[in-house]
N, C-alpha and C. Protein backbone atom coordinates (compact mmCIF):
# COMPACT_ATOMS: atom_id res chain seq x y z
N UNK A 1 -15.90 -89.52 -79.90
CA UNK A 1 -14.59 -89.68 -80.47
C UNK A 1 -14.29 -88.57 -81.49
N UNK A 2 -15.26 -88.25 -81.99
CA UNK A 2 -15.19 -87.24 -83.19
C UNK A 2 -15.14 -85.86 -82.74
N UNK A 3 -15.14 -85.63 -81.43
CA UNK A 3 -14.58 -84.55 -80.91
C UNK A 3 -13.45 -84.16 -80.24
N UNK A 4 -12.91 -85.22 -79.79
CA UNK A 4 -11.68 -85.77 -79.20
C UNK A 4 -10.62 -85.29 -80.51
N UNK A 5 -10.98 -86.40 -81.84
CA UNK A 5 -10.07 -85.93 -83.06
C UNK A 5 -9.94 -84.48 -83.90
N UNK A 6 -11.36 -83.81 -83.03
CA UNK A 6 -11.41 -82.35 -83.82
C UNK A 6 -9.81 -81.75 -82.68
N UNK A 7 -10.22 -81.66 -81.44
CA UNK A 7 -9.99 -80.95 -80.27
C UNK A 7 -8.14 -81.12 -80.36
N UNK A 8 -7.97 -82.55 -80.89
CA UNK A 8 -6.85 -82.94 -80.91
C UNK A 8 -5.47 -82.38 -82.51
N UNK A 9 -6.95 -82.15 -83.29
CA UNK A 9 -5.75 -81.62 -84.72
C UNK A 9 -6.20 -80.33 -84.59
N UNK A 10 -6.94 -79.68 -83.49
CA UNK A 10 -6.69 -77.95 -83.19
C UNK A 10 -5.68 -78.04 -82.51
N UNK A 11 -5.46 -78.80 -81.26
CA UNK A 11 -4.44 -78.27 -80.71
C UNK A 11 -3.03 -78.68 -81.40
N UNK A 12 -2.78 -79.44 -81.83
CA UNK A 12 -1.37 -79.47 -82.64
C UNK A 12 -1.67 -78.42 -83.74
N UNK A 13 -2.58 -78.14 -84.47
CA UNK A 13 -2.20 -76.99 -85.48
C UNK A 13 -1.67 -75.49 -84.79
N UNK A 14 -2.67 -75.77 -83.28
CA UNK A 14 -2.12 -74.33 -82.87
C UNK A 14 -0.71 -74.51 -82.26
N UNK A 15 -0.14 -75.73 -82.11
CA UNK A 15 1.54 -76.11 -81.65
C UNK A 15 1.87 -75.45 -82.76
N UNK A 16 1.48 -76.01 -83.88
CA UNK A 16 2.24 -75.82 -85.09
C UNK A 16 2.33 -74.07 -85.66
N UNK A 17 1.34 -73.81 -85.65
CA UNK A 17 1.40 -72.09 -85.55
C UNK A 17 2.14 -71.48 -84.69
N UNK A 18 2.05 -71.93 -83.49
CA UNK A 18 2.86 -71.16 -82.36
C UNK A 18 4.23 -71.08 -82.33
N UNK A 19 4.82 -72.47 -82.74
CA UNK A 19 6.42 -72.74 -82.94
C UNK A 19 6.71 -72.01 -84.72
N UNK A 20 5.60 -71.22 -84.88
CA UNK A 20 6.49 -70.52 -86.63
C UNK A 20 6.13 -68.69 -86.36
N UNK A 21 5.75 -68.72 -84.80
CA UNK A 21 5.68 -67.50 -84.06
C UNK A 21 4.41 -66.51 -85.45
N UNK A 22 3.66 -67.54 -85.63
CA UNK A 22 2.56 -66.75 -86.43
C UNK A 22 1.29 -66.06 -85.38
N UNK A 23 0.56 -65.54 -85.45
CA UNK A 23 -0.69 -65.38 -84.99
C UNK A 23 -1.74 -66.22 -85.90
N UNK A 24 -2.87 -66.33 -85.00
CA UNK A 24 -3.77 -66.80 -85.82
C UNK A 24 -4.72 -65.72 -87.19
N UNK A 25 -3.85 -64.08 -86.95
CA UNK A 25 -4.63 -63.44 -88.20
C UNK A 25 -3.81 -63.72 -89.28
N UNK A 26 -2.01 -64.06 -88.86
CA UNK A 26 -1.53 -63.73 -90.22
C UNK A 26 -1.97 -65.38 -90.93
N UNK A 27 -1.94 -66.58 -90.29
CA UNK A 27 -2.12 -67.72 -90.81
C UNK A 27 -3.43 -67.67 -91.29
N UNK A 28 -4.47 -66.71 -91.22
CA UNK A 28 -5.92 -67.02 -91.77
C UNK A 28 -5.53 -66.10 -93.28
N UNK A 29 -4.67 -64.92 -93.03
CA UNK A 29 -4.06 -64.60 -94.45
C UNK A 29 -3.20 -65.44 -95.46
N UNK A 30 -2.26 -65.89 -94.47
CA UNK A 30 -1.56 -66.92 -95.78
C UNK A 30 -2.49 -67.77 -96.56
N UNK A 31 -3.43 -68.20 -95.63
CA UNK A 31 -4.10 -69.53 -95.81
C UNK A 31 -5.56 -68.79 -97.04
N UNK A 32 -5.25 -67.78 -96.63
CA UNK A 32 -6.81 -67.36 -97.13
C UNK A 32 -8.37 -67.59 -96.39
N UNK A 33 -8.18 -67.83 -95.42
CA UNK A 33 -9.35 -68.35 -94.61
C UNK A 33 -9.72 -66.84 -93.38
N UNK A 34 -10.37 -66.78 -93.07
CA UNK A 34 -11.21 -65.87 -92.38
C UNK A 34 -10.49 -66.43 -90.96
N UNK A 35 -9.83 -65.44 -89.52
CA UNK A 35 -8.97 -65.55 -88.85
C UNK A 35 -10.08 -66.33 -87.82
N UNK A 36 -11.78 -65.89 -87.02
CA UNK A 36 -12.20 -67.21 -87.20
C UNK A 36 -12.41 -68.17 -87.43
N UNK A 37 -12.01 -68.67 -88.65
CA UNK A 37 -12.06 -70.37 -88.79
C UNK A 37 -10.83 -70.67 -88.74
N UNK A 38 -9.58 -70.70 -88.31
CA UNK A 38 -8.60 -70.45 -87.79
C UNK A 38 -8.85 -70.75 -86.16
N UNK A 39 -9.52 -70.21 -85.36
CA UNK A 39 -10.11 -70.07 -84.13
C UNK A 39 -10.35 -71.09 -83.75
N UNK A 40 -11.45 -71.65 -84.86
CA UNK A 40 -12.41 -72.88 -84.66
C UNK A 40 -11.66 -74.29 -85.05
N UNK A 41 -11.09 -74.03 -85.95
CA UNK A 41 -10.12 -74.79 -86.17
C UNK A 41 -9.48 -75.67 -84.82
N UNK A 42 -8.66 -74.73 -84.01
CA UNK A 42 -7.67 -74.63 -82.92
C UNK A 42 -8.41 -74.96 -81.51
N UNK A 43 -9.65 -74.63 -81.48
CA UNK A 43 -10.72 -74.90 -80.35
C UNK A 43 -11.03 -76.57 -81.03
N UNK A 44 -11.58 -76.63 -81.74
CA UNK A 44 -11.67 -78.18 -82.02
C UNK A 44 -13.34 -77.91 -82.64
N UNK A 45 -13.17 -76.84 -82.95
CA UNK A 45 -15.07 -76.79 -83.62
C UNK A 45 -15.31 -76.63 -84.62
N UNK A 46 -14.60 -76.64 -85.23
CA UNK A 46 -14.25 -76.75 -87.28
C UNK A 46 -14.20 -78.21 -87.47
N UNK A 47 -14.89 -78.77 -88.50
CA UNK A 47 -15.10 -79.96 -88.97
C UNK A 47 -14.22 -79.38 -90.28
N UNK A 48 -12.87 -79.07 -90.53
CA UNK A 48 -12.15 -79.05 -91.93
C UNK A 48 -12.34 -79.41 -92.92
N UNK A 49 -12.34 -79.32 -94.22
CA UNK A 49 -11.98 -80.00 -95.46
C UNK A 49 -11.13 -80.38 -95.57
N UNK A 50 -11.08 -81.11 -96.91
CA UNK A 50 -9.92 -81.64 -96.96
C UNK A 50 -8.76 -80.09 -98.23
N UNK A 51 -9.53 -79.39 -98.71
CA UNK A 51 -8.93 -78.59 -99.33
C UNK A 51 -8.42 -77.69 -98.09
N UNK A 52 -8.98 -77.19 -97.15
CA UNK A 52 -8.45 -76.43 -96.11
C UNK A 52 -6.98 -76.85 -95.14
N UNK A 53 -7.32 -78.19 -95.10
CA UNK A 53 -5.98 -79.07 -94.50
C UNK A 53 -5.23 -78.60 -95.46
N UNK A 54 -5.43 -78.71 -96.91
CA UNK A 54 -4.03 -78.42 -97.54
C UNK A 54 -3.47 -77.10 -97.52
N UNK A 55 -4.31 -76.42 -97.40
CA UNK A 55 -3.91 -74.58 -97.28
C UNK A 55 -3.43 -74.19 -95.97
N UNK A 56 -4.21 -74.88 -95.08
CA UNK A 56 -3.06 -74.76 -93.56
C UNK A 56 -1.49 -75.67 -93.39
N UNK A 57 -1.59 -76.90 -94.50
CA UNK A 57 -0.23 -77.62 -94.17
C UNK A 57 0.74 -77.09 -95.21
N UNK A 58 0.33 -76.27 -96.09
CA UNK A 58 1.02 -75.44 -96.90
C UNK A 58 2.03 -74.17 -96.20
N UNK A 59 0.80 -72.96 -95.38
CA UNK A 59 0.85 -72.07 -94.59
C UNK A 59 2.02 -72.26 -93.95
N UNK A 60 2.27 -73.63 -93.06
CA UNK A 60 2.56 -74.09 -91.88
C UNK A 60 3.84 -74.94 -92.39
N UNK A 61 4.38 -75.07 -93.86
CA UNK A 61 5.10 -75.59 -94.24
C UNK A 61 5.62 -77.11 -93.98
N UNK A 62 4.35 -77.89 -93.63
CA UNK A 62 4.50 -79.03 -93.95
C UNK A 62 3.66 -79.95 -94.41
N UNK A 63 3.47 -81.04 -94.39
CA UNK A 63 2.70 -81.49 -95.01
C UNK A 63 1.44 -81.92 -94.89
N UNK A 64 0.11 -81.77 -95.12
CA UNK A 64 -0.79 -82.56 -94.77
C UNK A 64 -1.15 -83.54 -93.81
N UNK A 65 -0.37 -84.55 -93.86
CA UNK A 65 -0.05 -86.20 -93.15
C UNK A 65 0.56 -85.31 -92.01
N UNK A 66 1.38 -84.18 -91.51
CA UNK A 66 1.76 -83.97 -90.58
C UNK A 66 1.05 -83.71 -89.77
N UNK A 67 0.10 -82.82 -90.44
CA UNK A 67 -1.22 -82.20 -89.14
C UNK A 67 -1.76 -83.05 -88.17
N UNK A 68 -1.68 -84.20 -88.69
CA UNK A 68 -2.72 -85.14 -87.93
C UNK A 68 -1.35 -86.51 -87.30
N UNK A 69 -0.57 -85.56 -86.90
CA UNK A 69 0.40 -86.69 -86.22
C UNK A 69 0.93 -86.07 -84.88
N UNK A 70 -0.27 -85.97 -83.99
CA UNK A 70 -0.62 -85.36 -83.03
C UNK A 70 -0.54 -86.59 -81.73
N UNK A 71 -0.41 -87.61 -82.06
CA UNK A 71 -0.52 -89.08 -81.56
C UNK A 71 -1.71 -88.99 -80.89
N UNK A 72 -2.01 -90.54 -80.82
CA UNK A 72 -3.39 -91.46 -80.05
C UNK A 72 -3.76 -90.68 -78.70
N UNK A 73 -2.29 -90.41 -78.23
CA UNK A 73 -3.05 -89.99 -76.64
C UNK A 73 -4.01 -88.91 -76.50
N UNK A 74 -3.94 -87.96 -77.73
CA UNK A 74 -5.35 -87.04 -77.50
C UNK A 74 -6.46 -87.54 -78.06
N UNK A 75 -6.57 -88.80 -78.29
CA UNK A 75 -7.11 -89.16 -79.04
C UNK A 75 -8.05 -90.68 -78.18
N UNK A 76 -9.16 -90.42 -77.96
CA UNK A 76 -10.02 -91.70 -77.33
C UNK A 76 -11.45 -91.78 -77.78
């Protein structure tokens, strides 16, 4: 299950990047994060913080609680 929920808030972050027509180097700059973990993130192989969620829902101009409203169905 705990890969399902990684796999599932990569791929909506990378929705979410994609619809603000970023790349994943300039969002590892806004964010301050190295454009690999960014990568890993989006693949589902980053286990996040919780300080990093806030620097990507910042980046990404919304909120935190948004990242992860990706709904159940990627989710089993």
């Amino acid at each position: 299950m705990t890969d399902n929920i990684l796999s599932a808030f990569g791929s909506h972050v990378k929705k979410l990047r994609s619809d603000r027509n970023l790349s994943q180097e300039k969002l590892a700059l806004i964010c301050g994060l190295d454009r690999t973990y960014i990568s890993g993130i989006e693949r589902g192989t980053r286990n996040v913080s919780l300080l990093n969620i806030a620097k990507v829902a910042e980046a990404l101009a919304v909120s935190p609680s948004e990242l992860f409203q990706f709904g159940d169905d990627n989710v089993e």
